[in-house]
Protein backbone atom coordinates (compact mmCIF):
# COMPACT_ATOMS: atom_id res chain seq x y z
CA UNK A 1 0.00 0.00 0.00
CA UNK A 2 2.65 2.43 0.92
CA UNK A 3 5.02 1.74 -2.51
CA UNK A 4 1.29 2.02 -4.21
CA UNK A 5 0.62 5.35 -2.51
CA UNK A 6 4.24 6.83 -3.01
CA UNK A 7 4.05 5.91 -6.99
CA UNK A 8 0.41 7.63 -7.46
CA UNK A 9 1.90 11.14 -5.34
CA UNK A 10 4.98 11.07 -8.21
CA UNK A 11 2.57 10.57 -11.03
CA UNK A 12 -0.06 12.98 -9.79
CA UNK A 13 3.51 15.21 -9.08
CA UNK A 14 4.75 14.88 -12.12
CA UNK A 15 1.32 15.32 -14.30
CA UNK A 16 1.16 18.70 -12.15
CA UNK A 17 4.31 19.79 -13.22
CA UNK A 18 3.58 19.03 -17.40
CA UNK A 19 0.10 20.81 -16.40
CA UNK A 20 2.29 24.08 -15.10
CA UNK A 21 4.92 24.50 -17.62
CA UNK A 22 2.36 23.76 -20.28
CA UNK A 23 0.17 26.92 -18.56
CA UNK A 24 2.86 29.02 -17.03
CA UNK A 25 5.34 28.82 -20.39
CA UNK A 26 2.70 29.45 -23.16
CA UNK A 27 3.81 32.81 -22.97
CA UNK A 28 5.04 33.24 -26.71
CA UNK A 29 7.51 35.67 -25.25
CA UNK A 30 9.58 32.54 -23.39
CA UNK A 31 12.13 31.07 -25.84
CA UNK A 32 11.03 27.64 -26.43
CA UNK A 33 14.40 25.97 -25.49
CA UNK A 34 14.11 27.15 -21.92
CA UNK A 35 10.54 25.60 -21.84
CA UNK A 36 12.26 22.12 -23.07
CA UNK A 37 15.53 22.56 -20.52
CA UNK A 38 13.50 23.26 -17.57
CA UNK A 39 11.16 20.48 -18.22
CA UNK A 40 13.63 17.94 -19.33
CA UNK A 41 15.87 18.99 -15.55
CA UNK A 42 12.14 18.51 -13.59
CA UNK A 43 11.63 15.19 -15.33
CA UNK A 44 14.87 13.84 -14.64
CA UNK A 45 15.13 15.08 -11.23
CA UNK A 46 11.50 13.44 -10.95
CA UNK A 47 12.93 10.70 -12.36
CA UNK A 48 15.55 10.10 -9.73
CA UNK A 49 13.19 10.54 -6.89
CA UNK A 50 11.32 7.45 -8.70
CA UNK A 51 14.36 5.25 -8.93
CA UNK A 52 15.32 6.05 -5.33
CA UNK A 53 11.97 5.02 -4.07
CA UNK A 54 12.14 2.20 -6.32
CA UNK A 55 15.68 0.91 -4.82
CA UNK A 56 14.55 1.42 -1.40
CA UNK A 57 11.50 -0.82 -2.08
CA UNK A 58 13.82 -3.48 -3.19
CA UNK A 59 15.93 -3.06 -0.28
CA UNK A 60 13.50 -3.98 2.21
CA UNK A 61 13.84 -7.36 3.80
């Protein structure tokens, strides 16, 4: 249940943060590459949360 819960908070987290930069960066005025660098740095920062959770799942006994 836990693991369950702690993988539906990072997908609702990281849907959120698509959701923002989608609504806070349609601002023609942003260059598009920072759009795609700031999303690409949340996803992989998102994306070592997941693996850490995942490796401390498989490290319980």
């Amino acid at each position: 249940m836990r693991t369950t819960d702690s993988w539906a908070g990072i997908t609702a987290l990281a849907a959120f943060q698509v959701y923002a930069f989608v609504m806070l960066f349609h601002d023609p005025r942003v260059p598009t590459i920072a759009i795609v660098a700031s999303l690409v740095l949340t996803v992989s920062l998102m994306s070592f949360v997941a693996a850490y959770l995942w490796y401390v799942n498989l490290s319980r006994p």
